[in-house]
Protein backbone atom coordinates (compact mmCIF):
# COMPACT_ATOMS: atom_id res chain seq x y z
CA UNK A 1 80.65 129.13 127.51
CA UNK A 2 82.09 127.21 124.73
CA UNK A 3 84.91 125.97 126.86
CA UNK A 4 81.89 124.27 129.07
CA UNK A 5 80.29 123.16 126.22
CA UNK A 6 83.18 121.16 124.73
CA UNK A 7 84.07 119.91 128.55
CA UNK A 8 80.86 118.57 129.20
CA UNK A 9 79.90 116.61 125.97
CA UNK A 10 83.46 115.21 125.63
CA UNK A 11 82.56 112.13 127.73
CA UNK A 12 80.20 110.81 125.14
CA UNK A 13 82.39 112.07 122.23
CA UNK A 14 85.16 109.65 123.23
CA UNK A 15 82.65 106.56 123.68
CA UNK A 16 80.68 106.69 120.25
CA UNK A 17 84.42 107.50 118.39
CA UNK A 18 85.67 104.78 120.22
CA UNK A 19 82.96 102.33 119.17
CA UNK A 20 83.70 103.07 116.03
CA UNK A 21 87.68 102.47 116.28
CA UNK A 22 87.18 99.47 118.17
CA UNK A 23 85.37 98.13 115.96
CA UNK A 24 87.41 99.02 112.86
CA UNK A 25 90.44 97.95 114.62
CA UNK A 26 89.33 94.41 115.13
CA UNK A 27 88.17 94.21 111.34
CA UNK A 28 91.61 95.49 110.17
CA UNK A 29 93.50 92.73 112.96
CA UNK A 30 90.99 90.30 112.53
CA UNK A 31 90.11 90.36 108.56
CA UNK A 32 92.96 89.49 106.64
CA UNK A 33 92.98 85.58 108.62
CA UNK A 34 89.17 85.33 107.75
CA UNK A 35 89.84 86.00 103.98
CA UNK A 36 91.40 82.55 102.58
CA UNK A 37 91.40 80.88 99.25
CA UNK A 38 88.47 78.38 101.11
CA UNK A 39 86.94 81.63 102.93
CA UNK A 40 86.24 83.39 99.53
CA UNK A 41 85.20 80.43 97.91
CA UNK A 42 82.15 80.02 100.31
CA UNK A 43 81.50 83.90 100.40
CA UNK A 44 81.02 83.55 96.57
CA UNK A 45 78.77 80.42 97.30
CA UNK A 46 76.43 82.65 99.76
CA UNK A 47 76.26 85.43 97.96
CA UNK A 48 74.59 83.70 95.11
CA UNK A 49 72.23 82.93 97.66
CA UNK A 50 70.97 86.14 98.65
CA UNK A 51 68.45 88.15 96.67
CA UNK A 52 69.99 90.61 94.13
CA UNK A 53 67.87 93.42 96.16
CA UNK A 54 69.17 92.41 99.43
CA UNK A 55 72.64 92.64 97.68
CA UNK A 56 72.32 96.01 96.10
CA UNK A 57 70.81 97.33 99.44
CA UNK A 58 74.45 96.56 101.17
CA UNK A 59 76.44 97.75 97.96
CA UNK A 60 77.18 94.23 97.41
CA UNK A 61 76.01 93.93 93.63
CA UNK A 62 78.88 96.54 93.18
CA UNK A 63 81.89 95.32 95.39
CA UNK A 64 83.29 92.61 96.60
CA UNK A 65 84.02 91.59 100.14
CA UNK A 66 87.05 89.83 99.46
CA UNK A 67 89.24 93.27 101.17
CA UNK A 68 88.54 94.70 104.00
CA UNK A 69 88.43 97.96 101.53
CA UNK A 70 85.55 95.99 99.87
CA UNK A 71 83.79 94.89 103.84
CA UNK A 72 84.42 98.57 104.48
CA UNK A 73 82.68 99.82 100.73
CA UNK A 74 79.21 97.72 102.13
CA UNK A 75 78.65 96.92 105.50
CA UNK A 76 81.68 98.85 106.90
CA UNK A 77 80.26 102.36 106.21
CA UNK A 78 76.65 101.16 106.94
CA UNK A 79 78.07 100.80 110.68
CA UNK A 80 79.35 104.74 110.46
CA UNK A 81 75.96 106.33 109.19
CA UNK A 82 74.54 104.54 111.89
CA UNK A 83 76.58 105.39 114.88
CA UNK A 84 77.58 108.87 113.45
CA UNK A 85 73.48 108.90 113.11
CA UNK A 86 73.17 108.16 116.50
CA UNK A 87 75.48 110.09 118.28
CA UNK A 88 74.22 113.18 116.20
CA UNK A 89 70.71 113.20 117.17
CA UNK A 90 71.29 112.16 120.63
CA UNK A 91 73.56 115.35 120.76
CA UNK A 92 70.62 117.50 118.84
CA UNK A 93 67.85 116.07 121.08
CA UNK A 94 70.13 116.98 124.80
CA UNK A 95 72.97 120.08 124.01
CA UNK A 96 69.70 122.41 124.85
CA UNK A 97 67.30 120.50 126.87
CA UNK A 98 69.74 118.85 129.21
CA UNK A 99 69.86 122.23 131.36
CA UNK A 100 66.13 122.22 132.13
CA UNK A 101 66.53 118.13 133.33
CA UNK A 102 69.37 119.14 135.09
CA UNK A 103 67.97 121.89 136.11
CA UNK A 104 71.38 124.26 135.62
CA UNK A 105 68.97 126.79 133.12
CA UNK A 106 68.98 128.91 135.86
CA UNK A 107 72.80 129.27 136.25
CA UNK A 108 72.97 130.11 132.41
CA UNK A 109 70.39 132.97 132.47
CA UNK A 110 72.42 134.24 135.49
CA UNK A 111 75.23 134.98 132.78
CA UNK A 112 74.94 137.97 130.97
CA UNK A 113 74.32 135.91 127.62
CA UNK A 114 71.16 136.10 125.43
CA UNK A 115 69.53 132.44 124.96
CA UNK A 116 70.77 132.98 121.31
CA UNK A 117 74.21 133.59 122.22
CA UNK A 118 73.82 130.06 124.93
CA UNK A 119 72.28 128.16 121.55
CA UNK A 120 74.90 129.33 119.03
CA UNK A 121 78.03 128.21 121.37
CA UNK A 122 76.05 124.74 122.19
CA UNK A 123 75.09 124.06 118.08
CA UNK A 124 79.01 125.30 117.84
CA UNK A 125 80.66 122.53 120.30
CA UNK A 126 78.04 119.48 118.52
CA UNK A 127 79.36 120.24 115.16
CA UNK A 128 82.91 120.56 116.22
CA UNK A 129 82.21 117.49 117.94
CA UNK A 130 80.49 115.70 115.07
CA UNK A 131 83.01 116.53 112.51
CA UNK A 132 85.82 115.40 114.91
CA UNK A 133 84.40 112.53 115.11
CA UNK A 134 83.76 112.02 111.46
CA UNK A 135 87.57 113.57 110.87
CA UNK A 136 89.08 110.93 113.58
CA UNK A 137 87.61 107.69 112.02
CA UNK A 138 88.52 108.73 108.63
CA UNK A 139 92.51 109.09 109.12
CA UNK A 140 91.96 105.89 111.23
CA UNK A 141 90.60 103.90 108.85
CA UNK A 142 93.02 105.29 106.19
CA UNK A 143 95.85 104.42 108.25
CA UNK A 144 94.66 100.58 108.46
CA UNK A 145 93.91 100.72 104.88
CA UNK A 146 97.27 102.26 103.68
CA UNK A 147 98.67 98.90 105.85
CA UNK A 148 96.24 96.29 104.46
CA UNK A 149 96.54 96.72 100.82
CA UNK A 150 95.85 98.86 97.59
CA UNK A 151 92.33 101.01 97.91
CA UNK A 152 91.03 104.07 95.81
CA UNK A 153 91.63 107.04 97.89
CA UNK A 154 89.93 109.38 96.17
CA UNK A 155 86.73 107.51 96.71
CA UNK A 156 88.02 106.67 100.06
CA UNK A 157 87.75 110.53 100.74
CA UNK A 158 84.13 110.77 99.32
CA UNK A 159 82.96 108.00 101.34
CA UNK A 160 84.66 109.39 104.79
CA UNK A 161 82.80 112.89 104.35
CA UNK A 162 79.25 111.32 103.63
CA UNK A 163 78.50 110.55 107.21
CA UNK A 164 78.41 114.32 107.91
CA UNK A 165 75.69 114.83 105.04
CA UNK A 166 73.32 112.95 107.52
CA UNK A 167 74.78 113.28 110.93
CA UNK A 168 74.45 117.53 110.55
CA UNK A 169 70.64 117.18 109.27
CA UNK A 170 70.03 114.68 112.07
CA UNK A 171 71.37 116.70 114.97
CA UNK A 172 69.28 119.79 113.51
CA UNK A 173 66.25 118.36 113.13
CA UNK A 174 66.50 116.82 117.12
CA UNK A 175 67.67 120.12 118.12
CA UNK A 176 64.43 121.86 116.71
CA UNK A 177 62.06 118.83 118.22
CA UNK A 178 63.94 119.32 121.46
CA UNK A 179 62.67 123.46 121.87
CA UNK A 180 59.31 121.65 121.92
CA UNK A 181 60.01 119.51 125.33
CA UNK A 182 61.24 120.33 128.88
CA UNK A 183 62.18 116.43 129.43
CA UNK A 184 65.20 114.41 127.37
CA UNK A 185 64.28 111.04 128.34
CA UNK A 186 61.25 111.68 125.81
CA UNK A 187 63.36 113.66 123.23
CA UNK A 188 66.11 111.42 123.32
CA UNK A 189 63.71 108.31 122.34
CA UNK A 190 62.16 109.58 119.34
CA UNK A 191 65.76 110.73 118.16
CA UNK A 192 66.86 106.76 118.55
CA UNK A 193 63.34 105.92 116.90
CA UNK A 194 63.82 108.59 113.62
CA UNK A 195 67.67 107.07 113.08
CA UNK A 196 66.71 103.58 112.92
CA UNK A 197 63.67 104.37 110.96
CA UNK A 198 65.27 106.26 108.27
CA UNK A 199 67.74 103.71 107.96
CA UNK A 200 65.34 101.32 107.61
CA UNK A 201 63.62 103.20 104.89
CA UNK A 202 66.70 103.62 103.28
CA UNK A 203 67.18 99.75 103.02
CA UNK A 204 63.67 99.28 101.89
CA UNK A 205 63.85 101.79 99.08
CA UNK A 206 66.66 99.57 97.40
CA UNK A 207 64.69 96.64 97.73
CA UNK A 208 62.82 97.22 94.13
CA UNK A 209 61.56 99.55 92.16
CA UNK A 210 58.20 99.87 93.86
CA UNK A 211 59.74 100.88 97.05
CA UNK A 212 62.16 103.10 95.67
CA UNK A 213 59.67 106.23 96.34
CA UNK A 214 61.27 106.00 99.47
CA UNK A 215 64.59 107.36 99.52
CA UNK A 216 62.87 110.75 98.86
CA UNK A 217 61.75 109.99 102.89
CA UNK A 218 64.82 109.17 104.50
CA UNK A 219 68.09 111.24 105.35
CA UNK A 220 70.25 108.58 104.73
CA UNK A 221 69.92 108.94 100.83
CA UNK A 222 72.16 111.99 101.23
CA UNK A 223 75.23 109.68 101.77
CA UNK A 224 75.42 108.99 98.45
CA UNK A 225 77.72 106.09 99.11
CA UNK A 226 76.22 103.65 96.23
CA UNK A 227 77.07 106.59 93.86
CA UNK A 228 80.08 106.88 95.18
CA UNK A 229 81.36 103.61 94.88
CA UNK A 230 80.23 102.57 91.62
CA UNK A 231 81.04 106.12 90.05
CA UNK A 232 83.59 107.48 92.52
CA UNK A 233 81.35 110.74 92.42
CA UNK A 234 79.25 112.66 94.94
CA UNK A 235 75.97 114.32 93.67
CA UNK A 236 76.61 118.14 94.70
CA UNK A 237 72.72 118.10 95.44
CA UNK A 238 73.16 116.03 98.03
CA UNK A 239 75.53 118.19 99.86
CA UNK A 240 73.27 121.33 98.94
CA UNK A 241 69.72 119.52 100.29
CA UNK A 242 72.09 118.39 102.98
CA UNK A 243 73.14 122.06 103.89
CA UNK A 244 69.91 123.76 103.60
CA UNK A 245 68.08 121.13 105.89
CA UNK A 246 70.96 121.57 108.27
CA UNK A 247 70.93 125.35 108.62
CA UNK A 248 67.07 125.34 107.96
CA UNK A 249 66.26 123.22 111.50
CA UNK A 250 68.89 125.27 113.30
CA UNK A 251 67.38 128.94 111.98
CA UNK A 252 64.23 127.42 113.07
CA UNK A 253 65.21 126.12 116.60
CA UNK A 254 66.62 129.86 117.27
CA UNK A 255 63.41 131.50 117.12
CA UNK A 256 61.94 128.23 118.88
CA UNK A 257 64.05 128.52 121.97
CA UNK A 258 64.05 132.51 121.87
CA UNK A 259 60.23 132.35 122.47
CA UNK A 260 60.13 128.56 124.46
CA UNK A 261 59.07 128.99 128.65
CA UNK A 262 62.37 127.68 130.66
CA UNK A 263 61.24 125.38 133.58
């Protein structure tokens, strides 16, 4: 059953990771001929342009983007919460409801599994696959670092774990919405909708001081990563809140699915 699992979601594993090499591979070839002496000089010209809020939302009060260590530090790891967002809630939202679309829920009660033996070998093969994924980018990237130039590893390391702090609450929480539905189409949207939304709050909550009530709404505060790179620390909470969400949405999806009508 595992074997299946792993065999049918490796498809999309290999497209979202390779998104995310591609794209870091073109930074890495393409950045260092961007960054000149005249290059910099109108990067610091723009940045006093932008709002100090809009800076800090994007790290960029605390780091420059002179490196690709500093692109990477800002905007860089903004793309990997994203996709890693994505790919984790799309994966939450379809491991379990994909067999009633596809209608192959009658071949798995056929096996002599219990539907909590089918959930814990699908929840099994989306975190493998999620921390793979996670795992693959961040020797990548630390490869094409180690080439381009000096960086801090140890806050390197920090930053390359925070994507599972929100990818493992995301695919929970779309895994518990999904016991709810018999349809993915449906599921699949309003995982796409709560990514982008979070992430939005996230950016609005750095914004000022009168927004910043809203981090305490958004998953993506769990990264950390402004913490990170200005103190080259990770709040342990975060990693606790980020654990008991996690195994909180997938205790509740067992009993869920254990008492859910199969079509």
């Amino acid at each position: 059953m595992l074997k299946r699992e792993l065999k049918v979601n490796l498809k999309s594993f290999i497209i979202w990771t390779s998104i995310l090499i591609g794209m870091f591979l073109v930074v890495f070839i393409v950045y260092p001929y961007i960054i000149t002496d005249d290059s910099l000089n109108g990067l610091d010209q723009m940045m006093k342009v932008f709002p100090k809020e809009l800076l800090k939302a994007f790290n960029m009060d605390i780091t420059s983007i002179n490196t690709v260590y500093g692109w990477l530090k800002s905007e860089g790891f903004m793309f990997v919460l994203i996709i890693v967002g994505i790919y984790s809630s799309m994966l939450g939202s379809s491991i379990v409801l994909k067999e009633e679309s596809d209608k192959t829920i009658e071949y798995l009660n056929g096996l002599p599994l219990k539907r909590r033996n089918i959930m814990f070998k699908k929840i099994l093969a989306s975190i493998f696959y999620i921390t793979l994924m996670v795992v693959i980018v961040g020797i990548f990237n630390y490869i094409g670092l180690t080439i381009s130039g000096d960086f801090s590893r140890k806050q390197y390391l920090l930053l390359s774990i925070t994507p599972l702090l929100i990818g493992l609450p995301l695919f929970a929480i779309n895994l518990f919405i999904s016991t709810f539905r018999h349809k993915t189409k449906k599921v699949i949207g309003i995982s796409l909708g709560m990514v982008f939304l979070f992430y939005f709050l996230q950016i609005i909550s750095d914004l000022g001081e009168k927004t910043k009530v809203l981090r305490y709404f958004t998953i993506y505060t769990l990264a950390d990563t402004r913490n990170i790179v200005s103190k080259t620390n990770l709040n342990p909470v975060m990693i606790i809140i980020s654990l008991i969400l996690t195994l909180l949405f997938i205790g509740c999806s067992f009993v869920c699915y254990e008492k859910k009508e199969l079509v």
